[in-house]
PDB file of N, CA and C in Angstrom:
ATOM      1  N   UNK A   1     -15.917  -8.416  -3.070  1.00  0.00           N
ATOM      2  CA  UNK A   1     -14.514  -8.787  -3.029  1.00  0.00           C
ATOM      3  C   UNK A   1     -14.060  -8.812  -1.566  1.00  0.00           C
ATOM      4  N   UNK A   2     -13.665  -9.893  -1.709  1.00  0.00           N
ATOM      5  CA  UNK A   2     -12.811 -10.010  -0.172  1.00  0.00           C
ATOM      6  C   UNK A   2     -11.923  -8.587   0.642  1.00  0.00           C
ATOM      7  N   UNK A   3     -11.628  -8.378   1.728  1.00  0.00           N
ATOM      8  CA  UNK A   3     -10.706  -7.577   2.281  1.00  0.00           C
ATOM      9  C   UNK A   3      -9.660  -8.271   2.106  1.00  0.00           C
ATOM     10  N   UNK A   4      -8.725  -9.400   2.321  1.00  0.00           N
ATOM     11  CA  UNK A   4      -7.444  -9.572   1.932  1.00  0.00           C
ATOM     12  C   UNK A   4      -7.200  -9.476   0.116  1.00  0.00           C
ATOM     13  N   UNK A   5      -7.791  -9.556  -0.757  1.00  0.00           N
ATOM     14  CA  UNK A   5      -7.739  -9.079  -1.949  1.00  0.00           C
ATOM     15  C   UNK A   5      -7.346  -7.555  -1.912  1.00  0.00           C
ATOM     16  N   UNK A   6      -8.601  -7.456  -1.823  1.00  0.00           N
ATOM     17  CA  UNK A   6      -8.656  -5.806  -1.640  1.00  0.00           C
ATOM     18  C   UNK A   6      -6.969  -5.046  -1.304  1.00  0.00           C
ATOM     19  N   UNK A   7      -6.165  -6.046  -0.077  1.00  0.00           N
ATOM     20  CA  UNK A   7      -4.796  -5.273   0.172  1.00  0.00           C
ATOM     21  C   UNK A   7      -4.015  -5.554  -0.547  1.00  0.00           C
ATOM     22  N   UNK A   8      -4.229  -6.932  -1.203  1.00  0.00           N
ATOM     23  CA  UNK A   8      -3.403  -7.585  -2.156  1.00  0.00           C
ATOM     24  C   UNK A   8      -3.333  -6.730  -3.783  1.00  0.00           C
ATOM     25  N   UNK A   9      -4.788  -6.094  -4.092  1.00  0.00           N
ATOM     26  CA  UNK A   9      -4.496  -5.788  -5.342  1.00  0.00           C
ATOM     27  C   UNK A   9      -4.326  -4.251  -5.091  1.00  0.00           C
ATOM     28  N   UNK A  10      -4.628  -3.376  -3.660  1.00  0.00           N
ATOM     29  CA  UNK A  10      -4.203  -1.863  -3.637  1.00  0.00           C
ATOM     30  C   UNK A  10      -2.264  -2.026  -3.506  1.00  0.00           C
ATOM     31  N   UNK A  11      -1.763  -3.467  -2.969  1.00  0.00           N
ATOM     32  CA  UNK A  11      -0.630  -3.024  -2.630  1.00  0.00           C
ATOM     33  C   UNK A  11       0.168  -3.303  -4.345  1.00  0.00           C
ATOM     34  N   UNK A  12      -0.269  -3.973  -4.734  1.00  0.00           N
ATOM     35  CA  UNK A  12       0.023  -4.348  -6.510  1.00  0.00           C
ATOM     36  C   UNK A  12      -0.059  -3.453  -7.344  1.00  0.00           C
ATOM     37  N   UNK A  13      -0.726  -2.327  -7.246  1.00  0.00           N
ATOM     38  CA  UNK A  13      -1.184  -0.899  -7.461  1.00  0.00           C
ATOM     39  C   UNK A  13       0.111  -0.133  -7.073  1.00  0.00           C
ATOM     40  N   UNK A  14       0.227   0.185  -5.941  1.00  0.00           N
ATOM     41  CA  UNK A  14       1.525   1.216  -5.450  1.00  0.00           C
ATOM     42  C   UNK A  14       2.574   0.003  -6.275  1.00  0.00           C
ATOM     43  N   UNK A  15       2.760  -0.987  -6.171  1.00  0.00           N
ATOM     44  CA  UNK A  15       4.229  -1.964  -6.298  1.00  0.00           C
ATOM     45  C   UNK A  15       4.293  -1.072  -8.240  1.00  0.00           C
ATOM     46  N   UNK A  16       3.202  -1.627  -8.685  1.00  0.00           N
ATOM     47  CA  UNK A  16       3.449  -1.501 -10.217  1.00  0.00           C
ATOM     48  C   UNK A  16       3.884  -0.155 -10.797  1.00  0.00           C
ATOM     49  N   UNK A  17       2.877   0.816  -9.834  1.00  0.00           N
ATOM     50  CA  UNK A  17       3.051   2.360 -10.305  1.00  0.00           C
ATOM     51  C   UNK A  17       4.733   3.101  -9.748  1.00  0.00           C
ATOM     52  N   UNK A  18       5.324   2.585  -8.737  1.00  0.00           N
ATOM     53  CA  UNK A  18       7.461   2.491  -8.399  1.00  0.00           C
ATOM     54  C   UNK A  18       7.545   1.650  -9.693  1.00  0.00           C
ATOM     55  N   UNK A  19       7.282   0.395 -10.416  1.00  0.00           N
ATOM     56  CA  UNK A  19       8.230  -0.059 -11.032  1.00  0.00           C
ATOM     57  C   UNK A  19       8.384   0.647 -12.180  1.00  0.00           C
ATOM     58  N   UNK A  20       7.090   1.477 -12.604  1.00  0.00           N
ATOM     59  CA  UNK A  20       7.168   2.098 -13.569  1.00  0.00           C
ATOM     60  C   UNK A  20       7.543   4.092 -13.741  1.00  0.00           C
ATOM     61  N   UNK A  21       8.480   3.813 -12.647  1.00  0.00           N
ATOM     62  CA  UNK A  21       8.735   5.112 -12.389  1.00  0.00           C
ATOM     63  C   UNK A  21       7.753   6.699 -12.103  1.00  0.00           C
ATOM     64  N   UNK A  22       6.474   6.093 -11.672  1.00  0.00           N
ATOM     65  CA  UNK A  22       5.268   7.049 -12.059  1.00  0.00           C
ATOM     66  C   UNK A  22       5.409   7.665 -10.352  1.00  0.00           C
ATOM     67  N   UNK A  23       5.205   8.739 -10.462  1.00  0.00           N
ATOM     68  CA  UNK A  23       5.510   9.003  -8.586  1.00  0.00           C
ATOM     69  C   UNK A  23       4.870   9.466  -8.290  1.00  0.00           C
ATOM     70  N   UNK A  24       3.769  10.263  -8.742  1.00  0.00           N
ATOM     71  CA  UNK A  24       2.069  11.402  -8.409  1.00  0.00           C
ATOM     72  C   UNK A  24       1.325  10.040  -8.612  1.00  0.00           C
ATOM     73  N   UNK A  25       1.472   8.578  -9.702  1.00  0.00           N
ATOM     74  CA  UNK A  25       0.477   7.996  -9.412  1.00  0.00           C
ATOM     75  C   UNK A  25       0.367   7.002  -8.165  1.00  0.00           C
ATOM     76  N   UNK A  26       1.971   6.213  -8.017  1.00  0.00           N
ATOM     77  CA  UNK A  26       2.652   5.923  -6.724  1.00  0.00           C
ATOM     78  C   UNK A  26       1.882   6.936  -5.414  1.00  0.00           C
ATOM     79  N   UNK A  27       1.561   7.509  -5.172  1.00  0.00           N
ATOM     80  CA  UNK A  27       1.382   8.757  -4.286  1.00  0.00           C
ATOM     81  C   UNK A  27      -0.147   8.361  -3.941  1.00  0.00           C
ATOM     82  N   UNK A  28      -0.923   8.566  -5.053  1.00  0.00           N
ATOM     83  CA  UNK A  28      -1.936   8.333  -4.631  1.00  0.00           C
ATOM     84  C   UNK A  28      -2.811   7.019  -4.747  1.00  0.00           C
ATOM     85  N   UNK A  29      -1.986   6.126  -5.262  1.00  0.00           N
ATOM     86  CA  UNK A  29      -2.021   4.741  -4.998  1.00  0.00           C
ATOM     87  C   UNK A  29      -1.779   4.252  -3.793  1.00  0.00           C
ATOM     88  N   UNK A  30      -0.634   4.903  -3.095  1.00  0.00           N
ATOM     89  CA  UNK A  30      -0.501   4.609  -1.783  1.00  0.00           C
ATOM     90  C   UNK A  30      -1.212   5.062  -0.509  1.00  0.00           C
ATOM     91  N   UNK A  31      -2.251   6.310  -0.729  1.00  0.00           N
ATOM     92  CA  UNK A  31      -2.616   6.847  -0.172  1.00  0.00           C
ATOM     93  C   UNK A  31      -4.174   5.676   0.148  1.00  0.00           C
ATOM     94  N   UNK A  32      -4.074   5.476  -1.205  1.00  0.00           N
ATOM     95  CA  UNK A  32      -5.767   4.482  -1.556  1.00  0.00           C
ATOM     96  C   UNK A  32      -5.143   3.203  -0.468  1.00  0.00           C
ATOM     97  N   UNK A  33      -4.169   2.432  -0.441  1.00  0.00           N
ATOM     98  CA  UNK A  33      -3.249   1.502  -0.348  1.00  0.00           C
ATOM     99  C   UNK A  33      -3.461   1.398   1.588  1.00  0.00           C
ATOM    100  N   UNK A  34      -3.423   2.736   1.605  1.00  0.00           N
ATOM    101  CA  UNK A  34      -2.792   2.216   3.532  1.00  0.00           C
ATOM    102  C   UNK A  34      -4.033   2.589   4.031  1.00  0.00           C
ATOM    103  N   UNK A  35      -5.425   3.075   3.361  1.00  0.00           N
ATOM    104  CA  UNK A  35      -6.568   3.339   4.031  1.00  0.00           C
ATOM    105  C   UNK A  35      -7.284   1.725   3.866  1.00  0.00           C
ATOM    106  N   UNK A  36      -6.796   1.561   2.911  1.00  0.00           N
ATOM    107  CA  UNK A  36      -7.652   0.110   2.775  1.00  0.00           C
ATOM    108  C   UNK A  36      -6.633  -1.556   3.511  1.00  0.00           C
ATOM    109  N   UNK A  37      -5.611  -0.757   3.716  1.00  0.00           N
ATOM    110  CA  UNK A  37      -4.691  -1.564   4.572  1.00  0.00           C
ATOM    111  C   UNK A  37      -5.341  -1.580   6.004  1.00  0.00           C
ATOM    112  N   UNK A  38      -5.357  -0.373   6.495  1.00  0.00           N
ATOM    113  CA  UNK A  38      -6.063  -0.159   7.899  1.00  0.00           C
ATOM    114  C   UNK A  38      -7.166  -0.705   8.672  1.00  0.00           C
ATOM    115  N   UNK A  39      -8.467  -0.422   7.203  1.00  0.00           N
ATOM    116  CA  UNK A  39      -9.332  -0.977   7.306  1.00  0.00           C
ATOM    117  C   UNK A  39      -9.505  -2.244   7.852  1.00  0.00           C
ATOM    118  N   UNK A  40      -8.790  -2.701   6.736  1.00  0.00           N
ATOM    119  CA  UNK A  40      -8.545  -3.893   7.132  1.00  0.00           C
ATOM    120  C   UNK A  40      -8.243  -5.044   8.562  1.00  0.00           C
ATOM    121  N   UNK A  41      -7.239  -4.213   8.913  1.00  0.00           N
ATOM    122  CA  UNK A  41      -6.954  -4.432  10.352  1.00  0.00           C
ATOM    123  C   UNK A  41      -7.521  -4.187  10.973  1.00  0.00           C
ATOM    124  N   UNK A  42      -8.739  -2.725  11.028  1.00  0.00           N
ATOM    125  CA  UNK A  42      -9.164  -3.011  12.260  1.00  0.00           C
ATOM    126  C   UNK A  42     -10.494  -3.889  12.095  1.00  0.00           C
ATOM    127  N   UNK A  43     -10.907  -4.703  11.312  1.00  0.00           N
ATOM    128  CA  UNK A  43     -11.758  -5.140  11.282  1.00  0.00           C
ATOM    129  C   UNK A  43     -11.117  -6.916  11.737  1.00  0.00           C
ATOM    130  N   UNK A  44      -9.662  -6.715  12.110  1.00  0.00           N
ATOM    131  CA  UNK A  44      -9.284  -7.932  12.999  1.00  0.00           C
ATOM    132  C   UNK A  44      -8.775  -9.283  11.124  1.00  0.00           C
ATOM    133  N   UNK A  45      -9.417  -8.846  10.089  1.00  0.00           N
ATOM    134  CA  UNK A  45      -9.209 -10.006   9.168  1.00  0.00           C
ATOM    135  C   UNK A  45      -7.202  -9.836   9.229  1.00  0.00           C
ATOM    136  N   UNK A  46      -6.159  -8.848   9.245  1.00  0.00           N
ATOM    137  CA  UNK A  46      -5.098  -9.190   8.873  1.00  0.00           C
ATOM    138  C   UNK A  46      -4.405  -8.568  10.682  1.00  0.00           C
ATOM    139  N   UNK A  47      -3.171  -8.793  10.811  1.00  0.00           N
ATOM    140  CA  UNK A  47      -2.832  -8.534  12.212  1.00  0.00           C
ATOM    141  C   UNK A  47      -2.282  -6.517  11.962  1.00  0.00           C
ATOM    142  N   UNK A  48      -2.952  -5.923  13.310  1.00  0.00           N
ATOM    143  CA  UNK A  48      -2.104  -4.901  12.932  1.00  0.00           C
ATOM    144  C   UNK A  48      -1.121  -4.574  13.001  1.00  0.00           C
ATOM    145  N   UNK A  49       0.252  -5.237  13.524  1.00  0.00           N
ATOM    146  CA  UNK A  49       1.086  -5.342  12.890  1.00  0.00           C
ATOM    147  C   UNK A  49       1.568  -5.594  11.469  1.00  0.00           C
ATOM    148  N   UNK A  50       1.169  -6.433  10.642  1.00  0.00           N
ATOM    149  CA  UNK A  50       1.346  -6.966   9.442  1.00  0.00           C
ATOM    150  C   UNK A  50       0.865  -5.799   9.027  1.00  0.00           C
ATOM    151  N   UNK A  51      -0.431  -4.838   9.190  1.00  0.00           N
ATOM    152  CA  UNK A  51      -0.375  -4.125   8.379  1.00  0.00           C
ATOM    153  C   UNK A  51       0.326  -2.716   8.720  1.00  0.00           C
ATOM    154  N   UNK A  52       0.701  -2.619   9.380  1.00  0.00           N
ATOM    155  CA  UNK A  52       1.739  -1.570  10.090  1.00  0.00           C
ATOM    156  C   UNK A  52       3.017  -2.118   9.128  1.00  0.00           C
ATOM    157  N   UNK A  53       3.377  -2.685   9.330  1.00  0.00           N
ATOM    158  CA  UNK A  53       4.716  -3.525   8.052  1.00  0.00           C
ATOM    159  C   UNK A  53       4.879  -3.237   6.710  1.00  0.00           C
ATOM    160  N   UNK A  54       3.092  -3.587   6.209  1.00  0.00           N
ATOM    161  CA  UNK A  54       3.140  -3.276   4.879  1.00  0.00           C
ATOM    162  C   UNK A  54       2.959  -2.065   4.298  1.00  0.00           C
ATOM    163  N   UNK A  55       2.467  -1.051   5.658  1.00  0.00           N
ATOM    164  CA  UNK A  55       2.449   0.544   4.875  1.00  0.00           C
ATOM    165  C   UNK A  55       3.829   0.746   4.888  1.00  0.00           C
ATOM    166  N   UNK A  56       4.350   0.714   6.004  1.00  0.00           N
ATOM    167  CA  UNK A  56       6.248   0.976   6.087  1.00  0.00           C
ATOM    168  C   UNK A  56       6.462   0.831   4.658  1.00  0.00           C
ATOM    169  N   UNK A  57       7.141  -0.441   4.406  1.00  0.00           N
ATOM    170  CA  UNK A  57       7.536  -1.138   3.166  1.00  0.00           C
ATOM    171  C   UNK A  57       6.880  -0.061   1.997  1.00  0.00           C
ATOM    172  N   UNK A  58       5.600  -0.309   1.654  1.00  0.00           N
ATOM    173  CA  UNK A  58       5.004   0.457   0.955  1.00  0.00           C
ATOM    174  C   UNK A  58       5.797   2.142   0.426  1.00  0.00           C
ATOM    175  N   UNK A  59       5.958   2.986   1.947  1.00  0.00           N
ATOM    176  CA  UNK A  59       6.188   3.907   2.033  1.00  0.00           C
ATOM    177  C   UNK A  59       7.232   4.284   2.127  1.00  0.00           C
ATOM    178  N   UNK A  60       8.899   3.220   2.361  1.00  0.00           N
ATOM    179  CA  UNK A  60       9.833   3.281   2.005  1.00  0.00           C
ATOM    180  C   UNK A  60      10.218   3.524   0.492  1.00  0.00           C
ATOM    181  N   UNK A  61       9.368   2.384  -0.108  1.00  0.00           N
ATOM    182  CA  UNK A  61       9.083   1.979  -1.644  1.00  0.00           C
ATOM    183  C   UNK A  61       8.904   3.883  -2.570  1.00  0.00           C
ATOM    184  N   UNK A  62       7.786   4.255  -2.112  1.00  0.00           N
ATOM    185  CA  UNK A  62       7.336   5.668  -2.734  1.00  0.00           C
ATOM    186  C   UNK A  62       8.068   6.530  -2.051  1.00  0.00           C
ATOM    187  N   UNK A  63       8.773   6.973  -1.198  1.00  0.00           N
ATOM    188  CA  UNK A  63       9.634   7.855  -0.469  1.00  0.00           C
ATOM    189  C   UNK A  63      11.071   7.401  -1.292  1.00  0.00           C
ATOM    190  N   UNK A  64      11.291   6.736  -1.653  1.00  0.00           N
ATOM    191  CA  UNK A  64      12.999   6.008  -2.662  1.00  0.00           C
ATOM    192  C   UNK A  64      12.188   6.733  -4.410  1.00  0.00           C
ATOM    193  N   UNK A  65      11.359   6.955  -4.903  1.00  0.00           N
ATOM    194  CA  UNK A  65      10.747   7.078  -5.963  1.00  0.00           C
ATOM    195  C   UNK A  65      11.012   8.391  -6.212  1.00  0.00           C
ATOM    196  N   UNK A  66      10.332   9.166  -5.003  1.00  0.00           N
ATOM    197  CA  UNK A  66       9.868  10.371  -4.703  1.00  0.00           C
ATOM    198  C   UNK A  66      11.450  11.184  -4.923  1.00  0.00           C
ATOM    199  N   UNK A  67      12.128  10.827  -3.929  1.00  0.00           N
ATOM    200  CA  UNK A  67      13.831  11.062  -4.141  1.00  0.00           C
ATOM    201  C   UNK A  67      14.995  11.089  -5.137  1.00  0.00           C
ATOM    202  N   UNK A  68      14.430   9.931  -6.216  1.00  0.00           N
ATOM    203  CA  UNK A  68      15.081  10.043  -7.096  1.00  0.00           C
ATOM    204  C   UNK A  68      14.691  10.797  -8.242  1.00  0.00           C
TER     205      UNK A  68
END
């Protein structure tokens, strides 16, 4: 499987596990989420910025979960 998949379906993972109010699985979905985000980047396939962006987002996302 590709590396841009790979961020596409860990970040679909954290997205699904907030919509469904789940926050221990959110947690460690996201944890799976920004290692394989990283990866990613540094292997140059996504910019590290972009993926600096999408853990933010990500981690705004589960930190609003976590709170309520």
């Amino acid at each position: 499987m590709g590396f841009k998949t790979r961020v596409k379906n860990a970040v679909k993972d954290v997205r699904t596990s907030v919509a469904e109010d789940q926050a221990e699985q959110a947690k460690e979905n996201f944890i799976k989420a920004v290692s394989i985000i990283q990866k990613t980047a540094s292997k140059g396939v996504i910019h590290r910025k972009k993926a600096s962006r999408k853990v933010s987002r990500l981690a705004r996302q589960v930190n609003k979960l976590a709170s309520a």
